[in-house]
C-alpha atoms as a PDB file:
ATOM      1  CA  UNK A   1     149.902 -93.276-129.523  1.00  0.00           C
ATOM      2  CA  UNK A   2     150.311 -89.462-129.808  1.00  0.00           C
ATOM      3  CA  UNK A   3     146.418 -89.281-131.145  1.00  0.00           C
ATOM      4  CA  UNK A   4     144.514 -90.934-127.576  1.00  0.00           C
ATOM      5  CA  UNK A   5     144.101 -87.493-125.697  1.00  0.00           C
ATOM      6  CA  UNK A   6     142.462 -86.371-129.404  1.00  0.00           C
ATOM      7  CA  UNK A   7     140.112 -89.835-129.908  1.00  0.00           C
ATOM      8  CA  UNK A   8     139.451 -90.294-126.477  1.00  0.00           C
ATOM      9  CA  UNK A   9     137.839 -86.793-126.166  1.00  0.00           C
ATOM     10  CA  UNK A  10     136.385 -87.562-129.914  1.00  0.00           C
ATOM     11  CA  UNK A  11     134.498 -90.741-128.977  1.00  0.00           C
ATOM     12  CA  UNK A  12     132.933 -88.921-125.660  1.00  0.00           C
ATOM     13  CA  UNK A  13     131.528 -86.415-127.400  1.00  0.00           C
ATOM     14  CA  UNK A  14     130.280 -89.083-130.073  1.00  0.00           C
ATOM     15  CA  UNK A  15     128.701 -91.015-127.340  1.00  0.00           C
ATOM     16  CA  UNK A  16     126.547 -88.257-125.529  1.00  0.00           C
ATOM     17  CA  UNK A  17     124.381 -88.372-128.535  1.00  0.00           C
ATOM     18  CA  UNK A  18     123.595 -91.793-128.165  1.00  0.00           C
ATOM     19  CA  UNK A  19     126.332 -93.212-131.341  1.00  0.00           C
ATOM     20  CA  UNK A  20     129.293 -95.903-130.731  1.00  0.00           C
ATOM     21  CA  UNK A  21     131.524 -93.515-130.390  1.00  0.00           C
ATOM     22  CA  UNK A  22     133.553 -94.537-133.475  1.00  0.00           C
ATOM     23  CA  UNK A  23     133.319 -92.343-135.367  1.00  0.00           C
ATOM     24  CA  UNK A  24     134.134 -89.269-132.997  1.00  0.00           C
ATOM     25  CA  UNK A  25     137.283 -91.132-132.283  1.00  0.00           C
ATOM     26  CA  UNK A  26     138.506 -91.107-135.588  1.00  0.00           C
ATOM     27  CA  UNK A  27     137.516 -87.237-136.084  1.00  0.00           C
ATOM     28  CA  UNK A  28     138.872 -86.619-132.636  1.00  0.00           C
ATOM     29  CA  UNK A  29     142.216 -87.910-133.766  1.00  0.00           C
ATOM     30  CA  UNK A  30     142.342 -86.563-136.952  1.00  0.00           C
ATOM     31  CA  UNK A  31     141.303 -83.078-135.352  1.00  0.00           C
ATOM     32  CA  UNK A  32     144.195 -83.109-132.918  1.00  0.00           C
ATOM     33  CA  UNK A  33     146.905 -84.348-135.740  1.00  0.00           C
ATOM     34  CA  UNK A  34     145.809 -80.991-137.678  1.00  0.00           C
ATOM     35  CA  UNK A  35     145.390 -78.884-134.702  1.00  0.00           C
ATOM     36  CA  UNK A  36     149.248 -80.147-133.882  1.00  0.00           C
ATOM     37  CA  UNK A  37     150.454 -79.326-137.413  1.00  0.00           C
ATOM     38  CA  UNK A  38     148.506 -76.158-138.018  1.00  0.00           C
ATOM     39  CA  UNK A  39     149.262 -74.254-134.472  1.00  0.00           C
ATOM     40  CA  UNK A  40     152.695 -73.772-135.003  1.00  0.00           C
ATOM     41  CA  UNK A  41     152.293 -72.240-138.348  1.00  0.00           C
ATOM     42  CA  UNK A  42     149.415 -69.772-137.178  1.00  0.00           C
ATOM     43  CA  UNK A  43     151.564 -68.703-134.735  1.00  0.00           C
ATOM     44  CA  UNK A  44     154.459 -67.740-137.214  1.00  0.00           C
ATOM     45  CA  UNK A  45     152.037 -66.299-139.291  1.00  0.00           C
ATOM     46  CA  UNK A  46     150.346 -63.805-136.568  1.00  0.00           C
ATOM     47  CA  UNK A  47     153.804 -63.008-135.110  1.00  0.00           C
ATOM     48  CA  UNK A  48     155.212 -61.925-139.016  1.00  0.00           C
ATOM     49  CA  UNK A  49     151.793 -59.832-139.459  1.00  0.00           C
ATOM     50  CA  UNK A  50     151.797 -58.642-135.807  1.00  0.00           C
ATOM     51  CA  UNK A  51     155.552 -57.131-136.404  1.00  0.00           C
ATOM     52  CA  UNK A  52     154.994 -56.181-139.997  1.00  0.00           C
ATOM     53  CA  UNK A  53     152.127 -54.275-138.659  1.00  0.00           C
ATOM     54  CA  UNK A  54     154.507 -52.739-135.992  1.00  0.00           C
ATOM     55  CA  UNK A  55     157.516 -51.920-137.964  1.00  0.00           C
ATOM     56  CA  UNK A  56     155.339 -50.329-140.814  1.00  0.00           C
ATOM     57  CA  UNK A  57     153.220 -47.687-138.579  1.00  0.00           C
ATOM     58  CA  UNK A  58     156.122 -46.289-136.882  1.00  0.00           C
ATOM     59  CA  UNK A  59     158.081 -45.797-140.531  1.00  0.00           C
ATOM     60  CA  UNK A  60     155.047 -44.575-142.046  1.00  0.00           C
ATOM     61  CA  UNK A  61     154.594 -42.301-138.982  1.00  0.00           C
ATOM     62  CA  UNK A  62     158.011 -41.068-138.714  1.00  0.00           C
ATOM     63  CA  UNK A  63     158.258 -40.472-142.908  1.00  0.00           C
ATOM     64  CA  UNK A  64     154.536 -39.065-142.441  1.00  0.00           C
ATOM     65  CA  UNK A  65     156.300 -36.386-139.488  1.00  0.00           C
ATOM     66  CA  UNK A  66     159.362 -36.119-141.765  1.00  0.00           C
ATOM     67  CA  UNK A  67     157.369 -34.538-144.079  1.00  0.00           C
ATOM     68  CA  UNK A  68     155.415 -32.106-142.061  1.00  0.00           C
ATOM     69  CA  UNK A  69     158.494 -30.844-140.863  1.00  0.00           C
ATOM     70  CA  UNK A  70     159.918 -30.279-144.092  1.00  0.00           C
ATOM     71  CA  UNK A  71     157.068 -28.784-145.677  1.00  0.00           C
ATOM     72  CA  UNK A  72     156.773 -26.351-142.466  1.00  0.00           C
ATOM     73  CA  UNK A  73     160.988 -25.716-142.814  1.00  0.00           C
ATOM     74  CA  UNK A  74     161.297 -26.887-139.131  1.00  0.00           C
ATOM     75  CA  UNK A  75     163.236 -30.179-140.260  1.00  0.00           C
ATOM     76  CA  UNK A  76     166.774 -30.809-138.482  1.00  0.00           C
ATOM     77  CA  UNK A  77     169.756 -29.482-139.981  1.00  0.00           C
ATOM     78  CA  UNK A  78     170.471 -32.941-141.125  1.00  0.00           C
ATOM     79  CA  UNK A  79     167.448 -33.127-143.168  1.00  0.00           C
ATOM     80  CA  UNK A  80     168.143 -30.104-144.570  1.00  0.00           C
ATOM     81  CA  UNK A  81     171.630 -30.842-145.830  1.00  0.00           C
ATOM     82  CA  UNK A  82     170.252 -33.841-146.839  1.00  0.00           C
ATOM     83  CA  UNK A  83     167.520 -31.607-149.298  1.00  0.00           C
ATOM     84  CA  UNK A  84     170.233 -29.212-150.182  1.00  0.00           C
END
């Protein structure tokens, strides 16, 4: 019942070219069955890389400044006790 949106669409396009139409049904439900199961996991999947992405520039930028400052001996006095 969940798959009619998916074959109905399916057998349309099956029928412009002139076919029954059965066999775009069964693609067009089998299409929207993976399309249903598949989504959700993309999305997870672009959201983890997205933040990974995110969290890793700014700690690679701030350790990337870190070091320029130390190496230039304008580092915080934190950083310095830290060294010492």
């Amino acid at each position: 019942m969940s798959n009619i949106l998916g074959a109905a669409i399916g057998a349309a396009i099956d029928r412009r070219d002139g076919d029954s139409g059965i066999k775009g049904l069964v693609v067009g439900a089998l299409t929207q069955r993976v399309l249903i199961t598949a989504l959700p996991i993309i999305a997870s999947v672009a959201v983890a890389w997205y933040l990974k992405r995110l969290f890793s520039s700014e700690s690679s930028q701030s350790t990337s400044e870190a070091d320029a400052d130390q190496k230039s001996g304008k580092g915080s006095s934190k950083m310095k006790a830290a060294a010492a």
